[in-house]
Protein backbone atom coordinates (compact mmCIF):
# COMPACT_ATOMS: atom_id res chain seq x y z
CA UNK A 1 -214.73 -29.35 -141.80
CA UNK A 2 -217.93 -28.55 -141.60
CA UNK A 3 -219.80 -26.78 -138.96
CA UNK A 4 -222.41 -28.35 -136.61
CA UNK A 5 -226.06 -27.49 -136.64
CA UNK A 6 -226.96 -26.95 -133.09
CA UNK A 7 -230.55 -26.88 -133.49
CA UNK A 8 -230.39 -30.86 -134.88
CA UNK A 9 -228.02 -32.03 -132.04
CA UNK A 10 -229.22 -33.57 -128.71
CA UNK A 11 -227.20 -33.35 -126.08
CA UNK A 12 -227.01 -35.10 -122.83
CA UNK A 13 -229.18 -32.47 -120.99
CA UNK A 14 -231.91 -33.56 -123.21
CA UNK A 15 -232.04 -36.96 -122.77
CA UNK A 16 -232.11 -36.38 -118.88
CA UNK A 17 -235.15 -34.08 -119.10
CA UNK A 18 -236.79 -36.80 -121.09
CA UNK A 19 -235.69 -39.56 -118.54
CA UNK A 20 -236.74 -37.41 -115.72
CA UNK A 21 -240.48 -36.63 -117.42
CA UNK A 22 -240.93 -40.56 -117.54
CA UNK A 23 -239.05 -41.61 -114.05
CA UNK A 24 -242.13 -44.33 -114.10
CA UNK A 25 -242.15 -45.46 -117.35
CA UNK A 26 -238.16 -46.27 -116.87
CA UNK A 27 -239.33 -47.63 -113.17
CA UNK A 28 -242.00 -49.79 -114.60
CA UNK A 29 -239.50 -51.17 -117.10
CA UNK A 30 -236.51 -52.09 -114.62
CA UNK A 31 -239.56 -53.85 -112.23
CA UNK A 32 -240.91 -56.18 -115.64
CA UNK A 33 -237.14 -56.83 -115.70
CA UNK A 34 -236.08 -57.78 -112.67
CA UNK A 35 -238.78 -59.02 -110.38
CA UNK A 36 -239.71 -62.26 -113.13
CA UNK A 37 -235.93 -63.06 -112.91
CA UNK A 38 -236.18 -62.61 -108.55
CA UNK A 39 -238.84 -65.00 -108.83
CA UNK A 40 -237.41 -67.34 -110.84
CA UNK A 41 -234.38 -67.81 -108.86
CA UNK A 42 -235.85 -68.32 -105.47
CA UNK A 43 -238.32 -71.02 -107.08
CA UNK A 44 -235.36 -72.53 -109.18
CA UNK A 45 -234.03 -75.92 -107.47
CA UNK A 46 -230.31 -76.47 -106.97
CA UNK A 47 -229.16 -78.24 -109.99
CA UNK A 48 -225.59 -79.42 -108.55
CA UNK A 49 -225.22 -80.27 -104.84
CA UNK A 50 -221.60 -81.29 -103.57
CA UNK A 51 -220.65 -82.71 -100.27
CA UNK A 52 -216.77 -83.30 -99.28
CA UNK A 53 -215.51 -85.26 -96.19
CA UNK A 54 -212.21 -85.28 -94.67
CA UNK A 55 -210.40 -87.85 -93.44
CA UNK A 56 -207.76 -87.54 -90.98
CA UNK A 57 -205.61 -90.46 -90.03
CA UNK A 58 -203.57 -90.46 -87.09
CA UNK A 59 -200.04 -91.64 -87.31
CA UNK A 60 -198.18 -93.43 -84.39
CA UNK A 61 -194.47 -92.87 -86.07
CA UNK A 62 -195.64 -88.71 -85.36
CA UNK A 63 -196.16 -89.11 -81.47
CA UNK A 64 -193.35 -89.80 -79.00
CA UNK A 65 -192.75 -89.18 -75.49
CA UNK A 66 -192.39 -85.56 -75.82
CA UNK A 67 -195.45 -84.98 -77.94
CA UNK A 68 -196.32 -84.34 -81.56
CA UNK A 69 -192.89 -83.11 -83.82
CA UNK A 70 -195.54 -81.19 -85.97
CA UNK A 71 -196.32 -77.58 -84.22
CA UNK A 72 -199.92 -76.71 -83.79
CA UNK A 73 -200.99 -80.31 -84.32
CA UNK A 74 -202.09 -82.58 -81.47
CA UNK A 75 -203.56 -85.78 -82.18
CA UNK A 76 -205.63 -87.62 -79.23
CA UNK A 77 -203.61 -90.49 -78.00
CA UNK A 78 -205.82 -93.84 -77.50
């Protein structure tokens, strides 16, 4: 094997010293990133909309003198 040059390795101390000299520059860059794609999601309109409905039919053969057979249901009675 052969043996590592220190002097031409950069280690992870390094490249935190360099990050922490340009805080701003990284700042700057995160801002051109983010704030064009902020804007254009608020301004974007919906491309799909969906609407459901539910319709509940009320069955005579459920209701007898006692009430509904099905627990936790209770229809209105006309």
């Amino acid at each position: 094997m052969t043996e590592r040059d220190d002097s031409q390795e950069i280690n992870l101390r390094q490249y935190l010293a360099v990050v922490r000299q340009k805080y701003w520059l990284v700042l700057i860059a995160i801002a051109v990133a983010v704030v064009p794609a902020v804007i254009f999601l608020v301004r974007a309109e919906p491309v799909y909309e969906a609407s459901s409905r539910v319709l509940i039919e009320q069955s005579r053969a459920l209701i007898d003198k006692e009430g509904p057979r099905t627990p936790g249901i209770y229809p209105e009675i006309e």
